[in-house]
C-alpha atoms as a PDB file:
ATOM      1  CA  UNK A   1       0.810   5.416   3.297  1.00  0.00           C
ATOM      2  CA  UNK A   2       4.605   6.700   2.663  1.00  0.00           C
ATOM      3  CA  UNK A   3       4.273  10.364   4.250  1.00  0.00           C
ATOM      4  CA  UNK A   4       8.496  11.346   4.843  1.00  0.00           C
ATOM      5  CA  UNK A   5       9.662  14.340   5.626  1.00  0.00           C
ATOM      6  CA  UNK A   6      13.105  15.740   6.983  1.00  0.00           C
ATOM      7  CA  UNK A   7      14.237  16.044  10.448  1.00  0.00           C
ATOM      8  CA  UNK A   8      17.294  18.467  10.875  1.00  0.00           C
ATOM      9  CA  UNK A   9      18.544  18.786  14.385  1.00  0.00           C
ATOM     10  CA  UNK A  10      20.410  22.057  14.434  1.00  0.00           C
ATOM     11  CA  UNK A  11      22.704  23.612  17.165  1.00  0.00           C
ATOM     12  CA  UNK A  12      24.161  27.326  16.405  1.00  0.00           C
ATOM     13  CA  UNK A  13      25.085  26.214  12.266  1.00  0.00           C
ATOM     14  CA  UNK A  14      23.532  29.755  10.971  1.00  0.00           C
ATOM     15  CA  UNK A  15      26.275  29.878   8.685  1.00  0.00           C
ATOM     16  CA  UNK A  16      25.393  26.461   7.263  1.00  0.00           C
ATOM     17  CA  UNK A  17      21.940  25.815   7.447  1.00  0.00           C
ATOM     18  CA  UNK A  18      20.514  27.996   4.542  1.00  0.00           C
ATOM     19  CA  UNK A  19      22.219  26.342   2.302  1.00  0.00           C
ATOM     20  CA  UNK A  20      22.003  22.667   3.646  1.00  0.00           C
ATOM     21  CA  UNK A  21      17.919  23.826   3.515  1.00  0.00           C
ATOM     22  CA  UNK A  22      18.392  25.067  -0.056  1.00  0.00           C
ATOM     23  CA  UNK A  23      19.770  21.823  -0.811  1.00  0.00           C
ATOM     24  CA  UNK A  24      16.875  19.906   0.067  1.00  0.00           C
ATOM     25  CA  UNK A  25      14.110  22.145  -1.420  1.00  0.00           C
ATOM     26  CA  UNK A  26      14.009  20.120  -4.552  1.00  0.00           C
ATOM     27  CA  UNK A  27      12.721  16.874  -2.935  1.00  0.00           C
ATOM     28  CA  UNK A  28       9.419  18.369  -2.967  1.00  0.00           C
ATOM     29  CA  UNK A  29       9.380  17.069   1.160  1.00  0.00           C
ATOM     30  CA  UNK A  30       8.296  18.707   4.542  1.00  0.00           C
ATOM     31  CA  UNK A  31      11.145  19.821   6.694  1.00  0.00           C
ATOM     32  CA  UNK A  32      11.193  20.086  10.126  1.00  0.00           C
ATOM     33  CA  UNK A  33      13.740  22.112  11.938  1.00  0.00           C
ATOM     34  CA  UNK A  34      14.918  21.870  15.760  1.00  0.00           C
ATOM     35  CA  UNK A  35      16.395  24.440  17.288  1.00  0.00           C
ATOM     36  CA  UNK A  36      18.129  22.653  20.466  1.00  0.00           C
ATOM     37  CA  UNK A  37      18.675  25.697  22.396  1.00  0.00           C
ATOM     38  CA  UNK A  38      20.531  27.877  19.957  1.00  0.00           C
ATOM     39  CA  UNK A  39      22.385  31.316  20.615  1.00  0.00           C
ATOM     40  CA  UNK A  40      20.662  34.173  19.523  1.00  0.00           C
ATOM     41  CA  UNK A  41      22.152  34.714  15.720  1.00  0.00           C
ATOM     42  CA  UNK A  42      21.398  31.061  14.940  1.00  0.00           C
ATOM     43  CA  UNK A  43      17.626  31.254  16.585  1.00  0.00           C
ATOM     44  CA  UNK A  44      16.744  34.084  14.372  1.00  0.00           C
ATOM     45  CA  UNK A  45      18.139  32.146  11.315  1.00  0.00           C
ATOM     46  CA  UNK A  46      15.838  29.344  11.704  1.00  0.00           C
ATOM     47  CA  UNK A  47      12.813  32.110  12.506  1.00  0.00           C
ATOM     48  CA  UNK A  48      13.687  34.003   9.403  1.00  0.00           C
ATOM     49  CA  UNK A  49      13.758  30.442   7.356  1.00  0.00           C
ATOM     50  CA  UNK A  50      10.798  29.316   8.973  1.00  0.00           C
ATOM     51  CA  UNK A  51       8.688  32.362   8.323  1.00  0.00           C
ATOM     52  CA  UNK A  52      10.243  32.261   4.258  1.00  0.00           C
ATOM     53  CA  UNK A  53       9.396  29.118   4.224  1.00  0.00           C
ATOM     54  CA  UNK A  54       6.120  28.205   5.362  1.00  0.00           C
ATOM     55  CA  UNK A  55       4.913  25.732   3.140  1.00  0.00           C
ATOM     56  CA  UNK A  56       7.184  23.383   3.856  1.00  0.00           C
ATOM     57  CA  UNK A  57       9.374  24.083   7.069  1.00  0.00           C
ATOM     58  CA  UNK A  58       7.851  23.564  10.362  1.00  0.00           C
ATOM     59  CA  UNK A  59      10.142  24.602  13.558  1.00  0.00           C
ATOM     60  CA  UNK A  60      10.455  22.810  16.571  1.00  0.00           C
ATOM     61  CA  UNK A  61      12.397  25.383  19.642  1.00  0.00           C
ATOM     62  CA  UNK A  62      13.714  23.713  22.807  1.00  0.00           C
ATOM     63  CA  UNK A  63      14.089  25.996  25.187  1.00  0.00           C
ATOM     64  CA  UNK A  64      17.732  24.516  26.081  1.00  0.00           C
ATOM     65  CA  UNK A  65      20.388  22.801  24.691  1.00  0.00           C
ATOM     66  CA  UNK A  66      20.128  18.939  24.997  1.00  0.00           C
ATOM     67  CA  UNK A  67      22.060  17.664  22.668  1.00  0.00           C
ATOM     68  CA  UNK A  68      21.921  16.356  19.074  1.00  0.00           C
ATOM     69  CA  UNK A  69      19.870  13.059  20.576  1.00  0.00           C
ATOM     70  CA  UNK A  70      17.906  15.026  22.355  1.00  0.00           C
ATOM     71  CA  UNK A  71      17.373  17.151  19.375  1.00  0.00           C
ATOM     72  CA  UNK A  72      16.731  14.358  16.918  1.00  0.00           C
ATOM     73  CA  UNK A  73      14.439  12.791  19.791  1.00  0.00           C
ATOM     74  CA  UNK A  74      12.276  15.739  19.151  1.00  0.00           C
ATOM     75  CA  UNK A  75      11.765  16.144  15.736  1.00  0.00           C
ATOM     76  CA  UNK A  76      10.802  12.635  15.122  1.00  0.00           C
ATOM     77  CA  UNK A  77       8.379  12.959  17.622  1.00  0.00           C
ATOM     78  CA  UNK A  78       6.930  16.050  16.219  1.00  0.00           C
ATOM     79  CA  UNK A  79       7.006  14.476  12.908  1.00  0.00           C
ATOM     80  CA  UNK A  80       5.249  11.970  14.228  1.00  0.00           C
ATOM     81  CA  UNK A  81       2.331  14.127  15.555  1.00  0.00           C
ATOM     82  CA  UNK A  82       2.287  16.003  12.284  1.00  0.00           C
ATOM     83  CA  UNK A  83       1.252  12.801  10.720  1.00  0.00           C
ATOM     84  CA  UNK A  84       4.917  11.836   8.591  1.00  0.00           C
ATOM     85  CA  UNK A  85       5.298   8.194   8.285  1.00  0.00           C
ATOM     86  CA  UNK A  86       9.238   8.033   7.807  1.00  0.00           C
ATOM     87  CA  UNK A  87      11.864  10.931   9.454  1.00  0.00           C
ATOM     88  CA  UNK A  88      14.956  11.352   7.285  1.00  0.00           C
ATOM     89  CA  UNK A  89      17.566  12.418   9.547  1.00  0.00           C
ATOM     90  CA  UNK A  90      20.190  14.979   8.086  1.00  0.00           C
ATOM     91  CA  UNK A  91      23.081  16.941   9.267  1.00  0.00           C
ATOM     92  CA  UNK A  92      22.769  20.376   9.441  1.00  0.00           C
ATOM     93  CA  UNK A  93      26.424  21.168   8.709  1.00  0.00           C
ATOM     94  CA  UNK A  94      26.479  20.259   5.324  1.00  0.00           C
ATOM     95  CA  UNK A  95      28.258  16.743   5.639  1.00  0.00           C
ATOM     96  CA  UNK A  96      25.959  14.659   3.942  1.00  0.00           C
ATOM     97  CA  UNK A  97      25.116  14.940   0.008  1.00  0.00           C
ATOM     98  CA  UNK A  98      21.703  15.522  -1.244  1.00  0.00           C
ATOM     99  CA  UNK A  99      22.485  13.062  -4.317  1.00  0.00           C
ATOM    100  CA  UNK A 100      22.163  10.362  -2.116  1.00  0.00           C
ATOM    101  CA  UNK A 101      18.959  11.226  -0.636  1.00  0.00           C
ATOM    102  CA  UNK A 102      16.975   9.540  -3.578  1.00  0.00           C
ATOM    103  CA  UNK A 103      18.636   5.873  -1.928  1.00  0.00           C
ATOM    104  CA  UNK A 104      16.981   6.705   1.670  1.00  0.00           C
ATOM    105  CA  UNK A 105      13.238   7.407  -0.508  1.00  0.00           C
ATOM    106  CA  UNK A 106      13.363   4.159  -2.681  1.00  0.00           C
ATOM    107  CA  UNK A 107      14.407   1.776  -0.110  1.00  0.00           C
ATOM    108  CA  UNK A 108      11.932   3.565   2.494  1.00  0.00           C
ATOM    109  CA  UNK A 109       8.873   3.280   0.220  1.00  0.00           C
ATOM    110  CA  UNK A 110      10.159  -0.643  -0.650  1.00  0.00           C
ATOM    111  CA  UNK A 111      10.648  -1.796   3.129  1.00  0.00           C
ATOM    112  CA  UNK A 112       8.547   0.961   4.781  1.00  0.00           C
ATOM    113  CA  UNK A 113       8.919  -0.806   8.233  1.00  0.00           C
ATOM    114  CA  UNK A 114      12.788  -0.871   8.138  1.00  0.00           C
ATOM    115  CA  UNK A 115      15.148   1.774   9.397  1.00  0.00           C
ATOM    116  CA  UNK A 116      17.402   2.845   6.674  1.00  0.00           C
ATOM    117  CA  UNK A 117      20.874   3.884   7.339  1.00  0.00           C
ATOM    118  CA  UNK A 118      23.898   5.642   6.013  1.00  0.00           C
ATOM    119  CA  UNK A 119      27.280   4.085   6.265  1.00  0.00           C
ATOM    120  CA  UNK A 120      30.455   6.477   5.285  1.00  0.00           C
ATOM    121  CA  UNK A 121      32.277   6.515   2.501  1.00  0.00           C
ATOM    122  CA  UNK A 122      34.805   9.358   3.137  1.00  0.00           C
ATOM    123  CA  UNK A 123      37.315  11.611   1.511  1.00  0.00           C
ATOM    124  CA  UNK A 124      40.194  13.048   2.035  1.00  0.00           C
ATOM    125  CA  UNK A 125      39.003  16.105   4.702  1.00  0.00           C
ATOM    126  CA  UNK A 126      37.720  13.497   7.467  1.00  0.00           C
ATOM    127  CA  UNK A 127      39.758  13.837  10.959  1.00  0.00           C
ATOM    128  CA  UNK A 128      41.911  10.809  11.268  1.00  0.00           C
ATOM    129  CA  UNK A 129      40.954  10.965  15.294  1.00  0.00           C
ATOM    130  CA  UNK A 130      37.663  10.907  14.471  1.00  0.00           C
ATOM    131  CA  UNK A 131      38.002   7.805  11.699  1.00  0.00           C
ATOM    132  CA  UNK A 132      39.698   5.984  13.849  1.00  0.00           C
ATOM    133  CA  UNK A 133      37.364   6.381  17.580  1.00  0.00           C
ATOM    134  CA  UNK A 134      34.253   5.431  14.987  1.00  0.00           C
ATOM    135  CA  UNK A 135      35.798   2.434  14.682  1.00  0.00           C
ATOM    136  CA  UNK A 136      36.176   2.124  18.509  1.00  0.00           C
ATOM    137  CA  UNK A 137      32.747   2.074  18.896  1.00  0.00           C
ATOM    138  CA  UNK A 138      31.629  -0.392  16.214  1.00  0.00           C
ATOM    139  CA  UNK A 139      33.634  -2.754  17.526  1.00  0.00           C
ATOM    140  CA  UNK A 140      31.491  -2.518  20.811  1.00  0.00           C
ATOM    141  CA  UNK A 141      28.570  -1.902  18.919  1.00  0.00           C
ATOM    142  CA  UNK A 142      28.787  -5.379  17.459  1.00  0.00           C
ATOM    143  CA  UNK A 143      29.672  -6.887  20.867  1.00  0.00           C
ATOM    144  CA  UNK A 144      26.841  -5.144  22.120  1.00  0.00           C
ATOM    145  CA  UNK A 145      24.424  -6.538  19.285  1.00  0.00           C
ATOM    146  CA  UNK A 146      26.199 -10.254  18.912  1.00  0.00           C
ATOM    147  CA  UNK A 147      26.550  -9.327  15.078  1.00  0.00           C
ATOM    148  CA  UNK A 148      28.519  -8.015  12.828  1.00  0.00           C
ATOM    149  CA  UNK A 149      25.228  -6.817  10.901  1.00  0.00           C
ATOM    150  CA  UNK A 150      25.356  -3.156  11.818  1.00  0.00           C
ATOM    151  CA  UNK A 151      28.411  -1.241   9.261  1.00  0.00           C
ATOM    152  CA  UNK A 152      28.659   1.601  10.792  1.00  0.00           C
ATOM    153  CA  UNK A 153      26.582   2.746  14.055  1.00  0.00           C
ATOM    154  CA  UNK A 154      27.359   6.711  14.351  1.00  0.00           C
ATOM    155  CA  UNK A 155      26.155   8.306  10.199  1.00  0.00           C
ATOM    156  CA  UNK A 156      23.783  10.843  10.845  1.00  0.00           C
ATOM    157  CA  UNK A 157      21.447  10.181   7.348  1.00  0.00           C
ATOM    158  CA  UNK A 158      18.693   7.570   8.359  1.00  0.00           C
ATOM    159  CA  UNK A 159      15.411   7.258   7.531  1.00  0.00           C
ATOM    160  CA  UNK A 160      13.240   6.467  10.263  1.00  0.00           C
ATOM    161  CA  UNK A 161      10.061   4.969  10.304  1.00  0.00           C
ATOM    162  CA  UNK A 162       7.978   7.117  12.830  1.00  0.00           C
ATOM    163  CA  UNK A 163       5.353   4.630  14.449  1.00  0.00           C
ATOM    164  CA  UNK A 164       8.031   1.837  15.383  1.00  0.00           C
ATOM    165  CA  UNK A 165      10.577   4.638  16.201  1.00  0.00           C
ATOM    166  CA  UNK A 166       8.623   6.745  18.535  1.00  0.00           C
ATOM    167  CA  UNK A 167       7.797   3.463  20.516  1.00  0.00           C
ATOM    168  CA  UNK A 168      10.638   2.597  20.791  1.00  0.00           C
ATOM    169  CA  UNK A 169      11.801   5.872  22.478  1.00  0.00           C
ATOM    170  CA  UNK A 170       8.743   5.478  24.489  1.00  0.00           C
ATOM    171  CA  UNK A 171       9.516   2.485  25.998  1.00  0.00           C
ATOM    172  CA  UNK A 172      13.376   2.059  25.913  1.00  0.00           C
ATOM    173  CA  UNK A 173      15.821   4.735  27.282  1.00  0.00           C
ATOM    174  CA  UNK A 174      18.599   6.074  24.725  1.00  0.00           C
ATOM    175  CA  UNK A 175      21.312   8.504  25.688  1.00  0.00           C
ATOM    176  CA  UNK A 176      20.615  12.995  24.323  1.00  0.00           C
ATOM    177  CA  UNK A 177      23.429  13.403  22.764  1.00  0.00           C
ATOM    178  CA  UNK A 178      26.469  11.609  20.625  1.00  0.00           C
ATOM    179  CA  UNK A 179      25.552   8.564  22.479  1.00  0.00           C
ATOM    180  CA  UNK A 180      21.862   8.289  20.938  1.00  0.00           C
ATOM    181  CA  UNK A 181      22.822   7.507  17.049  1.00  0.00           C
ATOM    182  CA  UNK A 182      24.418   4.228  18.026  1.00  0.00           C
ATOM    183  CA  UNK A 183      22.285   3.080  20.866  1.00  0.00           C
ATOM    184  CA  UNK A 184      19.058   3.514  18.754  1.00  0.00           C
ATOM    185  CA  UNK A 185      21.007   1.171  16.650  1.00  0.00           C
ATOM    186  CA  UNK A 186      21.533  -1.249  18.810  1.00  0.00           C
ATOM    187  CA  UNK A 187      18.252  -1.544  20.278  1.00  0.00           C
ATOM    188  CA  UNK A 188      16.706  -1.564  17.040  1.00  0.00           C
ATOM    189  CA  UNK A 189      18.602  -4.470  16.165  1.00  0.00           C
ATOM    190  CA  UNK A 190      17.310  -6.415  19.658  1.00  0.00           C
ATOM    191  CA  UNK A 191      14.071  -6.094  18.830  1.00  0.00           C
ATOM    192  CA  UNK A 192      15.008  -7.664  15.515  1.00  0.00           C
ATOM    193  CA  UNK A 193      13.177  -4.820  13.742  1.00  0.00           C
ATOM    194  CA  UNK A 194      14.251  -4.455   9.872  1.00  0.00           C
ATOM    195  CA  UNK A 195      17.997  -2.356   8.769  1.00  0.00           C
ATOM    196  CA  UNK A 196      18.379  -1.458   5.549  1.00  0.00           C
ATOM    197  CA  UNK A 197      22.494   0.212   5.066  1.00  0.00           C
ATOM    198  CA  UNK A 198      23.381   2.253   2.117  1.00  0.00           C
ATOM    199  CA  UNK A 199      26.573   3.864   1.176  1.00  0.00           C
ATOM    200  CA  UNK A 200      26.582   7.749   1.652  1.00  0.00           C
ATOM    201  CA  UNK A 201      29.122  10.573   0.405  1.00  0.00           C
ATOM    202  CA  UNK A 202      30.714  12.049   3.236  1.00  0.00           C
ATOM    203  CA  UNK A 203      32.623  15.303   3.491  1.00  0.00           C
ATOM    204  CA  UNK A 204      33.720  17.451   6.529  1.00  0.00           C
ATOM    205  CA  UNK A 205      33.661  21.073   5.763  1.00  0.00           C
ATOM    206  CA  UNK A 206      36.931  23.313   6.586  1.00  0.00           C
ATOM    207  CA  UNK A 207      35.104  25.578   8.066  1.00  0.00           C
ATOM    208  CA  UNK A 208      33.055  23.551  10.071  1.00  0.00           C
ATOM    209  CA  UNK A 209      31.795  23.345  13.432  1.00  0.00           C
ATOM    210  CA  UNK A 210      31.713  20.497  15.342  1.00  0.00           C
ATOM    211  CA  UNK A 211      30.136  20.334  18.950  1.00  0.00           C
ATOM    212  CA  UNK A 212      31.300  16.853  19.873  1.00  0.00           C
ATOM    213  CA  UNK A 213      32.929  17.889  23.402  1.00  0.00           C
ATOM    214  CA  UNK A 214      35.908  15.431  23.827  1.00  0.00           C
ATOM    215  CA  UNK A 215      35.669  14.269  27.411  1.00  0.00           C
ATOM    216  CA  UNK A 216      32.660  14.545  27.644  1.00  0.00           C
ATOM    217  CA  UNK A 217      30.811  13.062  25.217  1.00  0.00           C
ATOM    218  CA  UNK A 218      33.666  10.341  25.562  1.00  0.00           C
ATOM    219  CA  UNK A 219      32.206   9.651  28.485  1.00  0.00           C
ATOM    220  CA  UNK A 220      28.741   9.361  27.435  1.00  0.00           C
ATOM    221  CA  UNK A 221      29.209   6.759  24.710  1.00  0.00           C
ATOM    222  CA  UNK A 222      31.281   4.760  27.209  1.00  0.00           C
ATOM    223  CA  UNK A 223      28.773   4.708  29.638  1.00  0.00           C
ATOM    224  CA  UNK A 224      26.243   3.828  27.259  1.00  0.00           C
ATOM    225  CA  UNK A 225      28.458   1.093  25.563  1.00  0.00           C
ATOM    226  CA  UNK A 226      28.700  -0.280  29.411  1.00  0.00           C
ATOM    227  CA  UNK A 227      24.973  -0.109  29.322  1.00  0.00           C
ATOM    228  CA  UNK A 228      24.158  -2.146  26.186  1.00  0.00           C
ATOM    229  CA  UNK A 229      26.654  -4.538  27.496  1.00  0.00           C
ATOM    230  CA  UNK A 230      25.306  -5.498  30.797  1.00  0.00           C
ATOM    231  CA  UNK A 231      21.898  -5.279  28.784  1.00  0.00           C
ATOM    232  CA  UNK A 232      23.208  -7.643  26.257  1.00  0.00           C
ATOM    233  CA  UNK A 233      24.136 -10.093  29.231  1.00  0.00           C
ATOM    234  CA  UNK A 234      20.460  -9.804  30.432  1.00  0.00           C
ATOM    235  CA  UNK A 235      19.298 -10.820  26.821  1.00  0.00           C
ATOM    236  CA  UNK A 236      21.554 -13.873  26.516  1.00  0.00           C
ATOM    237  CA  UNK A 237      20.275 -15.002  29.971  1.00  0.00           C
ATOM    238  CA  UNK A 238      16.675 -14.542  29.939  1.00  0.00           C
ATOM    239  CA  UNK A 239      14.131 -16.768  30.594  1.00  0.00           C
ATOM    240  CA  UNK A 240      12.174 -18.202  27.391  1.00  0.00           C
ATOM    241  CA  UNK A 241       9.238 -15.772  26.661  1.00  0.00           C
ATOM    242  CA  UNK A 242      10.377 -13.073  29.744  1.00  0.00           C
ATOM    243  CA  UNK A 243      10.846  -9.526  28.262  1.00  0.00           C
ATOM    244  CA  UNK A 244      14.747  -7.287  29.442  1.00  0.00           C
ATOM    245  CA  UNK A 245      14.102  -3.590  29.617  1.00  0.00           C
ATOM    246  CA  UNK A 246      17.916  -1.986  30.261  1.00  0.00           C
END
């Protein structure tokens, strides 16, 4: 049974979120909303939008910021304990156009097992710093998986499917914040599980706000890069039939 609803991790984007909510009412879908940690002002957005909105949005609070993995981790797991069969990821800033949801929907309800993914197509307002470090990371990305099959490892608008998804976060380890989008990836691909990739609309808003901390969360997707690697070796070199964990 094809059950999807939206998963919208959400940090302090009060300013964006009503309208990135708005955007989605006419999908007729469940949405549910994570607050990871928010300030003040933004928690009492999502309350108010919760409480208008109780037919179809269903908040999930963390108590603390955790990051947008973290975040994501969440929701799909309470999606997946309110019964949804697919999680369709989407930004809460406003980067991702609705008009391309329909894509995520057909090919989810056609290959119900497979993850389906976004990969950019961008104009003019993306960050050259950021275009370019992407591409950093696919390149390791497709060291990491042996293939060139993953496009692009880091778009936030996926649809999951729940009951492969939330086993896999059971049983394998992925990083809480910008590191998570392309591990998941990654690991999906060992376990040779079905990737559909779709072409998505991508804008960055002037006025938006971005919480990818530079050093930091450098840091993070090196380490888990380093990670996958090693765990790729252990894959290559396994015995016949013996199952790698990393």
């Amino acid at each position: 049974m094809f059950k999807p609803c939206f998963v919208i991790p959400v940090y302090n984007h009060e300013g964006a979120i009503p309208s990135t909510l708005e955007s989605l009412r006419a999908f007729d879908l469940p949405c549910v909303l994570v607050d990871d940690g928010c300030d003040a002002s933004c928690r009492e957005t999502l309350r108010h939008l919760a409480d208008a909105n109780q037919n179809w949005v269903h908040l999930v609070v963390r108590t603390q910021n955790g990051g947008k993995g973290a975040a994501v981790k969440s929701g799909l797991r309470a999606a997946h304990e309110l019964g949804y069969s697919h999680g369709i990821q989407v930004d809460a800033d406003g980067q991702h156009n609705p008009a391309d949801i329909p894509q995520f929907i057909r090919h989810s309800t056609e290959q119900p097992q497979a993850l389906v993914c976004g990969y950019p197509v961008y104009d003019q307002s993306v960050p050259m710093g950021r275009y370019i470090a992407r591409y950093l990371t696919h390149v390791w990305v497709w060291i990491n998986s042996r293939s060139l099959e993953i496009r692009d490892s880091m778009c936030g608008l996926r649809s999951y499917p729940l009951a492969e998804t939330v086993a896999l976060l059971d049983e394998e380890y992925t990083g809480d914040r910008m590191d998570f989008d392309p591990e998941i990836l990654v690991r999906w691909h060992w376990r040779r599980y079905g990737l559909v990739q779709l072409p998505v609309n991508v804008c960055y808003p002037v006025d938006g706000v971005s919480h990818f901390r530079g050093f930091h969360d450098n840091w993070l997707i090196s380490a888990m890069h380093t990670r996958l690697f090693f765990g790729m070796l252990a894959r290559l070199f396994r015995r016949p039939g013996r199952r790698v964990v990393i």
